[in-house]
PDB file of N, CA and C in Angstrom:
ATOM      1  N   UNK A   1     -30.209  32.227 -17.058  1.00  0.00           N
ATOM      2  CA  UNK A   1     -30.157  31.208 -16.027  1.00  0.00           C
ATOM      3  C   UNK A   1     -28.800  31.292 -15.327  1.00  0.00           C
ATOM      4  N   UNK A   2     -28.768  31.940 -14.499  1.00  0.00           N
ATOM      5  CA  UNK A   2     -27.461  32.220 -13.466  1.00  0.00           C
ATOM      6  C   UNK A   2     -27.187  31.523 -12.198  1.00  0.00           C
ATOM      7  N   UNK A   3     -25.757  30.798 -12.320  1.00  0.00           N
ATOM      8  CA  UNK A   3     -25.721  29.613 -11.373  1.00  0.00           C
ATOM      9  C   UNK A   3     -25.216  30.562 -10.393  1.00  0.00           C
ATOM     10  N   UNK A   4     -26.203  29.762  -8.712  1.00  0.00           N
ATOM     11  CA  UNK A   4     -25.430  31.026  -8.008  1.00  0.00           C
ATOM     12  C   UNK A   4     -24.503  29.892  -7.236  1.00  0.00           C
ATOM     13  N   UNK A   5     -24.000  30.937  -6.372  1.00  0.00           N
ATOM     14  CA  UNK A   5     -22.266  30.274  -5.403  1.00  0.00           C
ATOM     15  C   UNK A   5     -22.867  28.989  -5.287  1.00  0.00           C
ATOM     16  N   UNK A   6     -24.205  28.664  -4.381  1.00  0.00           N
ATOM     17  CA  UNK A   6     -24.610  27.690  -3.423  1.00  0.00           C
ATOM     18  C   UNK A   6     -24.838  26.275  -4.277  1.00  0.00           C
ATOM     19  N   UNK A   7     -24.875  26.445  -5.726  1.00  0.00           N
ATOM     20  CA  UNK A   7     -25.396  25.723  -6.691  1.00  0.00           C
ATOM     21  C   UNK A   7     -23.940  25.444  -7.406  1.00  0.00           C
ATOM     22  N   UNK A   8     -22.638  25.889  -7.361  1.00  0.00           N
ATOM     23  CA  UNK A   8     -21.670  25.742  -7.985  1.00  0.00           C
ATOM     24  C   UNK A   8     -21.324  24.173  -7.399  1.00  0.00           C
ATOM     25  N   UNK A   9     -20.579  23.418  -8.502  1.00  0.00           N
ATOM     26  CA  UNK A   9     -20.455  22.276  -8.236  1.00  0.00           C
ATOM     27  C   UNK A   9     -18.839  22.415  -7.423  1.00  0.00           C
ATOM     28  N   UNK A  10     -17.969  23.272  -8.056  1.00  0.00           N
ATOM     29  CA  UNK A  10     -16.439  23.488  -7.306  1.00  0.00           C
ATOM     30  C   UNK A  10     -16.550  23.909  -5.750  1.00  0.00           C
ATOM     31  N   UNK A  11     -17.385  25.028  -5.676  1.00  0.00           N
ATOM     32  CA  UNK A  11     -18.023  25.269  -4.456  1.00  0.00           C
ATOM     33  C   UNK A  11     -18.256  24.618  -3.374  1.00  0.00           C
ATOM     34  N   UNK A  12     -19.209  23.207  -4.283  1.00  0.00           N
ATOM     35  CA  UNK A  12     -19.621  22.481  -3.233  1.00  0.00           C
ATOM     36  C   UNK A  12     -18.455  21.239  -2.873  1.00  0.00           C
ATOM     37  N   UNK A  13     -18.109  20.977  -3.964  1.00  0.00           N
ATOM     38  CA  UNK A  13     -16.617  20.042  -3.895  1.00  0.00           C
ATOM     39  C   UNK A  13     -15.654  20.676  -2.659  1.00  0.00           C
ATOM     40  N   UNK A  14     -15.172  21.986  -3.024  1.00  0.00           N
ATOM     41  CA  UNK A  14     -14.388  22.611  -1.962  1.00  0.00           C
ATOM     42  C   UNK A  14     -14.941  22.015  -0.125  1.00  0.00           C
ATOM     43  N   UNK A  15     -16.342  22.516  -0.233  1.00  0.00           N
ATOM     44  CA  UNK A  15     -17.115  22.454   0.989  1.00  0.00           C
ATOM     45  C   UNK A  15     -16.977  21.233   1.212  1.00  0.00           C
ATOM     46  N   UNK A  16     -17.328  19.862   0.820  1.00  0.00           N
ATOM     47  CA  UNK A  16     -17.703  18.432   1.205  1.00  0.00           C
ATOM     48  C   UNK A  16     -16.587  18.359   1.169  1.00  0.00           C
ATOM     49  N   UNK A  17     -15.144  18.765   0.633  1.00  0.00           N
ATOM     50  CA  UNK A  17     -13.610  18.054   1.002  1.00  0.00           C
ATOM     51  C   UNK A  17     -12.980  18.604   2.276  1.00  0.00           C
ATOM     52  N   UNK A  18     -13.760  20.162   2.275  1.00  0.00           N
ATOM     53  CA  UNK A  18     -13.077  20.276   4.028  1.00  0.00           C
ATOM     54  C   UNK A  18     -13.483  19.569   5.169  1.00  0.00           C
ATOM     55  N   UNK A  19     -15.331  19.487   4.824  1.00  0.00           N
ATOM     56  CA  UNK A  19     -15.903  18.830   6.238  1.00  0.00           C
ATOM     57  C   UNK A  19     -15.272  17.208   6.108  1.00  0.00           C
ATOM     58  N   UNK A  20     -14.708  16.741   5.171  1.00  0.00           N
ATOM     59  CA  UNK A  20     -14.173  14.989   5.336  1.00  0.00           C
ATOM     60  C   UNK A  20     -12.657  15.196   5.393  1.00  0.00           C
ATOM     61  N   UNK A  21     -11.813  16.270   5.610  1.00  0.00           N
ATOM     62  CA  UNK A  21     -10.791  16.331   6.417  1.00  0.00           C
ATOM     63  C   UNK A  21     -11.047  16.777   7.143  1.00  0.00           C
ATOM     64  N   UNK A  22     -11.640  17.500   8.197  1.00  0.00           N
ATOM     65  CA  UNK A  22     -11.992  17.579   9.614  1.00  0.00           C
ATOM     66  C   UNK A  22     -12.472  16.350  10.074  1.00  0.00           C
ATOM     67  N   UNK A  23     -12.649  15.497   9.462  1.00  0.00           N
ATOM     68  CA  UNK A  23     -13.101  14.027  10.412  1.00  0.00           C
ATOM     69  C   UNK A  23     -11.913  13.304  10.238  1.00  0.00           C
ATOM     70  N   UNK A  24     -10.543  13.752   9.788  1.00  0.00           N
ATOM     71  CA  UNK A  24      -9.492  12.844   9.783  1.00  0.00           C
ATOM     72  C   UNK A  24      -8.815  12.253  10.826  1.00  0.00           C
ATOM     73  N   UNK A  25      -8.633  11.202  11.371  1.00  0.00           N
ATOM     74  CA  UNK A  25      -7.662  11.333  12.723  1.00  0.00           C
ATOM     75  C   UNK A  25      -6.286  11.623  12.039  1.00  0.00           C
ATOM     76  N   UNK A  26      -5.743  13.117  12.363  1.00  0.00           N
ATOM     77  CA  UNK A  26      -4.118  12.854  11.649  1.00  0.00           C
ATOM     78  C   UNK A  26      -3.315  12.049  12.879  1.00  0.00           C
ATOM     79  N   UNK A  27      -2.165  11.779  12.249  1.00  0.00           N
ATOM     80  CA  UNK A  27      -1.234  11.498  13.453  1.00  0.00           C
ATOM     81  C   UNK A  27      -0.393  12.155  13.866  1.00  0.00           C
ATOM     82  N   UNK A  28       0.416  11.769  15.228  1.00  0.00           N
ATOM     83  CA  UNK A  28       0.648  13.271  15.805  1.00  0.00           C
ATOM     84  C   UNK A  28       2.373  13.160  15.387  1.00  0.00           C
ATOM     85  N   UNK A  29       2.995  13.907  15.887  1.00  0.00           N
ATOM     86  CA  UNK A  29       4.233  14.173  14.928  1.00  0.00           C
ATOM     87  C   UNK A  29       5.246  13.155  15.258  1.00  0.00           C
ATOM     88  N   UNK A  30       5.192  12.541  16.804  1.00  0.00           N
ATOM     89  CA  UNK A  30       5.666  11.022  17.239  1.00  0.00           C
ATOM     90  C   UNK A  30       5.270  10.171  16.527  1.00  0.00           C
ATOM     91  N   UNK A  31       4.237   9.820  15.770  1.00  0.00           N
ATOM     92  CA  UNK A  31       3.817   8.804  14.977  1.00  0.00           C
ATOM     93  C   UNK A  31       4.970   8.652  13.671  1.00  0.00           C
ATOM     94  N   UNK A  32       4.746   9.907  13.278  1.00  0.00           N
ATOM     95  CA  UNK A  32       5.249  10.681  12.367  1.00  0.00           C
ATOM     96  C   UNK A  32       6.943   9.928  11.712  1.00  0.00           C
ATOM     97  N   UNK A  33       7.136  10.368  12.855  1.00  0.00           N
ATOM     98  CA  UNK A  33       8.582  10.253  12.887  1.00  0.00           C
ATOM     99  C   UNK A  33       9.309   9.133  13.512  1.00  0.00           C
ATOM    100  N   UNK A  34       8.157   8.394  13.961  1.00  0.00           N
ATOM    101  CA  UNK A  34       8.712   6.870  14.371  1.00  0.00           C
ATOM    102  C   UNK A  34       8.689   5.701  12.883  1.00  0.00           C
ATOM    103  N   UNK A  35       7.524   6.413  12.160  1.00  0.00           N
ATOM    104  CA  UNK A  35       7.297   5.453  10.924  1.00  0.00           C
ATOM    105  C   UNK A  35       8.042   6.260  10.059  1.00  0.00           C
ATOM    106  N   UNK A  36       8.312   6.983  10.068  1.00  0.00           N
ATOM    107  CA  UNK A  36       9.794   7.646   8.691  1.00  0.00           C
ATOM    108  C   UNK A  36      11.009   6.959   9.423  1.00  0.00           C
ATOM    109  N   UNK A  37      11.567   7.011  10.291  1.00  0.00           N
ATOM    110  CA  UNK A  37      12.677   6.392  10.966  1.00  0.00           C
ATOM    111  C   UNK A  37      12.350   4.867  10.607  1.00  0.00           C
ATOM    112  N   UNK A  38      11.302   3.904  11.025  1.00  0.00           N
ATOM    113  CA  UNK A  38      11.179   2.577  10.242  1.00  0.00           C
ATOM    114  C   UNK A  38      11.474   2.390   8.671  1.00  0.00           C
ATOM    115  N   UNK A  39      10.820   3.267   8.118  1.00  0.00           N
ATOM    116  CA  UNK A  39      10.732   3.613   6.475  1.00  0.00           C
ATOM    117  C   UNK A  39      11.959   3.413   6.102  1.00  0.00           C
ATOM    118  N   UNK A  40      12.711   4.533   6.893  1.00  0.00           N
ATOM    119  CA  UNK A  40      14.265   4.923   6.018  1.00  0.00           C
ATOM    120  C   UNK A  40      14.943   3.290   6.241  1.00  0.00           C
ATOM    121  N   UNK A  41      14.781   2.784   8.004  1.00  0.00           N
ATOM    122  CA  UNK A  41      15.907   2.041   8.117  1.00  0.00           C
ATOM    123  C   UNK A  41      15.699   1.018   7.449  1.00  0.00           C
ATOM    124  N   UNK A  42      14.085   0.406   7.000  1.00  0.00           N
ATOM    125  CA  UNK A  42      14.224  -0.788   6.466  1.00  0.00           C
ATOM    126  C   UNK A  42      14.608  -0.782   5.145  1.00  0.00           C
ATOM    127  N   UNK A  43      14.410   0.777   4.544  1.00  0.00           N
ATOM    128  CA  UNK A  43      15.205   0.568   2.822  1.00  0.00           C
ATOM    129  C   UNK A  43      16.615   0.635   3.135  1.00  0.00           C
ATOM    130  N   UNK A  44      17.082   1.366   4.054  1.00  0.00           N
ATOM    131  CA  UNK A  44      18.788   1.231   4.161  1.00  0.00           C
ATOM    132  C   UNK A  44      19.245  -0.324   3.991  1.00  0.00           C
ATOM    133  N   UNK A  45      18.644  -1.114   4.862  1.00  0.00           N
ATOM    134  CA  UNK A  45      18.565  -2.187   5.285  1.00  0.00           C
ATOM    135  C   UNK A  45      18.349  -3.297   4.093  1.00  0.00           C
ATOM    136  N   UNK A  46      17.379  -2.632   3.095  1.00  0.00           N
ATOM    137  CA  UNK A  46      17.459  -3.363   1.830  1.00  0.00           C
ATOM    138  C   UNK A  46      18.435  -3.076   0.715  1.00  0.00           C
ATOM    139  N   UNK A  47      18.294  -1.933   0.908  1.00  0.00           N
ATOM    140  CA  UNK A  47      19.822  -1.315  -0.332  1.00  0.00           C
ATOM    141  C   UNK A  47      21.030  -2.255   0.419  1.00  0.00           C
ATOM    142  N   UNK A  48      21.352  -2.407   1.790  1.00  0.00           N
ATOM    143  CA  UNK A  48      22.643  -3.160   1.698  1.00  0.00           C
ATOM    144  C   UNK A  48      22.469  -4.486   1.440  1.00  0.00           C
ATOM    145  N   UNK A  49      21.425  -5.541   1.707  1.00  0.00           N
ATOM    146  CA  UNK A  49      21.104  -6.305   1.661  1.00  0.00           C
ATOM    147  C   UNK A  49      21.260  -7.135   0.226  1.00  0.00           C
ATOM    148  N   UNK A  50      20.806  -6.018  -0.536  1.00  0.00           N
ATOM    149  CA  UNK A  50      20.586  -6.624  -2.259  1.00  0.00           C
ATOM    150  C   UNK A  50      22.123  -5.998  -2.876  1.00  0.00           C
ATOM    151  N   UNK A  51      22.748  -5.142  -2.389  1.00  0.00           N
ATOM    152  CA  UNK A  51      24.043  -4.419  -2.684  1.00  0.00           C
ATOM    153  C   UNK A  51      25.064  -5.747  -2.855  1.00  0.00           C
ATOM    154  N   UNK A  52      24.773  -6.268  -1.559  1.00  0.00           N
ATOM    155  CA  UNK A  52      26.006  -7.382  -1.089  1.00  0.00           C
ATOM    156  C   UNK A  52      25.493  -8.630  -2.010  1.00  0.00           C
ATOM    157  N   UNK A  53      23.857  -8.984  -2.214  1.00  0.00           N
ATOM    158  CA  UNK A  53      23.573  -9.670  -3.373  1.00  0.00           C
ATOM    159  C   UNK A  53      24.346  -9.455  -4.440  1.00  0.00           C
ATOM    160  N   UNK A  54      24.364  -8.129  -4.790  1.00  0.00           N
ATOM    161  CA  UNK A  54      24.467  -8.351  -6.233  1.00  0.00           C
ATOM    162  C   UNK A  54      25.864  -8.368  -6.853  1.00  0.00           C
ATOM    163  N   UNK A  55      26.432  -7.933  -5.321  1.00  0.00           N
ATOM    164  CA  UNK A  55      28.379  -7.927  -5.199  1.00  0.00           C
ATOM    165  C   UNK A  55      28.762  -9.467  -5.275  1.00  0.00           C
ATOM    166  N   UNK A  56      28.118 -10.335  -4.447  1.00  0.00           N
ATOM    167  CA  UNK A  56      28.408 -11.505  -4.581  1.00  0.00           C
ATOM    168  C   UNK A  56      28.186 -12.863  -5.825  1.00  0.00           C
ATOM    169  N   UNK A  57      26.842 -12.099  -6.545  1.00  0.00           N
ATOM    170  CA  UNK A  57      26.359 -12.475  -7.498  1.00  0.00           C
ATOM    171  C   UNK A  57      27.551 -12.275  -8.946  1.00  0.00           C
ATOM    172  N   UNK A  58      27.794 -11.203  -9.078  1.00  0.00           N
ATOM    173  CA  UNK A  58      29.017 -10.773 -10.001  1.00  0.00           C
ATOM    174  C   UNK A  58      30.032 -10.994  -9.874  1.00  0.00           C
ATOM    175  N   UNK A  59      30.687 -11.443  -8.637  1.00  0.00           N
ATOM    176  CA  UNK A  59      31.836 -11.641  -8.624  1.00  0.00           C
ATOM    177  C   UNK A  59      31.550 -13.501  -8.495  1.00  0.00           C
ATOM    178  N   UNK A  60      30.481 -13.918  -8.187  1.00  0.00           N
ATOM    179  CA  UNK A  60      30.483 -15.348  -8.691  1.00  0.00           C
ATOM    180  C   UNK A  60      29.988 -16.019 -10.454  1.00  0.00           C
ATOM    181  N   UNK A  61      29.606 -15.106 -10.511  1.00  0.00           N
ATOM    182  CA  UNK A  61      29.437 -14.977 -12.352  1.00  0.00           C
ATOM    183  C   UNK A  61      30.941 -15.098 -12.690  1.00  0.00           C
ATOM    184  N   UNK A  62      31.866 -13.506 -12.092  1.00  0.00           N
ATOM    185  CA  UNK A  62      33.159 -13.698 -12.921  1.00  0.00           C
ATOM    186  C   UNK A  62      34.039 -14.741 -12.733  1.00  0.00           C
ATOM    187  N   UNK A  63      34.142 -15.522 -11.581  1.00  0.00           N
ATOM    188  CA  UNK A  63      34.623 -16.547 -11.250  1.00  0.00           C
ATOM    189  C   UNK A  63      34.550 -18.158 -12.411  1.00  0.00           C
ATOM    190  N   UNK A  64      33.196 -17.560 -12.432  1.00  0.00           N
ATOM    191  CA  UNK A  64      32.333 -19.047 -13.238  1.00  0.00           C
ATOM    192  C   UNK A  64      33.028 -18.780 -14.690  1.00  0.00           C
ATOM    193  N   UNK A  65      32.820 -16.962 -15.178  1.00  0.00           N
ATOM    194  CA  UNK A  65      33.729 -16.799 -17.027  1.00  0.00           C
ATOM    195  C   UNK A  65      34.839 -17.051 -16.613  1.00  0.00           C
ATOM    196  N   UNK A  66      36.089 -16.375 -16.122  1.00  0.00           N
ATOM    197  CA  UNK A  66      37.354 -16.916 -16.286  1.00  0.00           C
ATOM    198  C   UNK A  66      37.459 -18.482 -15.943  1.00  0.00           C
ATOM    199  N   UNK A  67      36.612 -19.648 -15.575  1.00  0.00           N
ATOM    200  CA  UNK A  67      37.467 -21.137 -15.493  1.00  0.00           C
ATOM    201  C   UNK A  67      37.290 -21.256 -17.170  1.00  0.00           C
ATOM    202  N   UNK A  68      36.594 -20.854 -18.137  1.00  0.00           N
ATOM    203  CA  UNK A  68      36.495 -21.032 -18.940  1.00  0.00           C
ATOM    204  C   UNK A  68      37.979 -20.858 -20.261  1.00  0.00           C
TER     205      UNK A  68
END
């Protein structure tokens, strides 16, 4: 009992995953690079954000141990 190509299940996997990325809308490389430029700036934007948190947080902790 010999499975042929047309009957292979990888085969057919391969086949049904190309024809449902050919129906992808990709986006075009302006998209691209307008939402990586958002991406980066809003984590920059959070790294300083929580940075200066946590600068202010510690140095009001140490404030609070030394009255002690």
């Amino acid at each position: 009992m010999a499975m042929s190509l047309g009957n292979n299940p990888l085969v057919t996997y391969v086949k049904e995953s190309n024809a449902e990325l050919r129906k992808v809308a990709w986006p075009t490389r302006t998209v691209v690079v307008r939402d990586t430029v958002i991406v980066v700036g809003v984590s920059l934007a959070m790294a300083v954000f929580f940075g200066v948190v946590d600068y202010g947080l510690s140095k009001g902790l140490e404030k609070l141990l030394t009255l002690q």
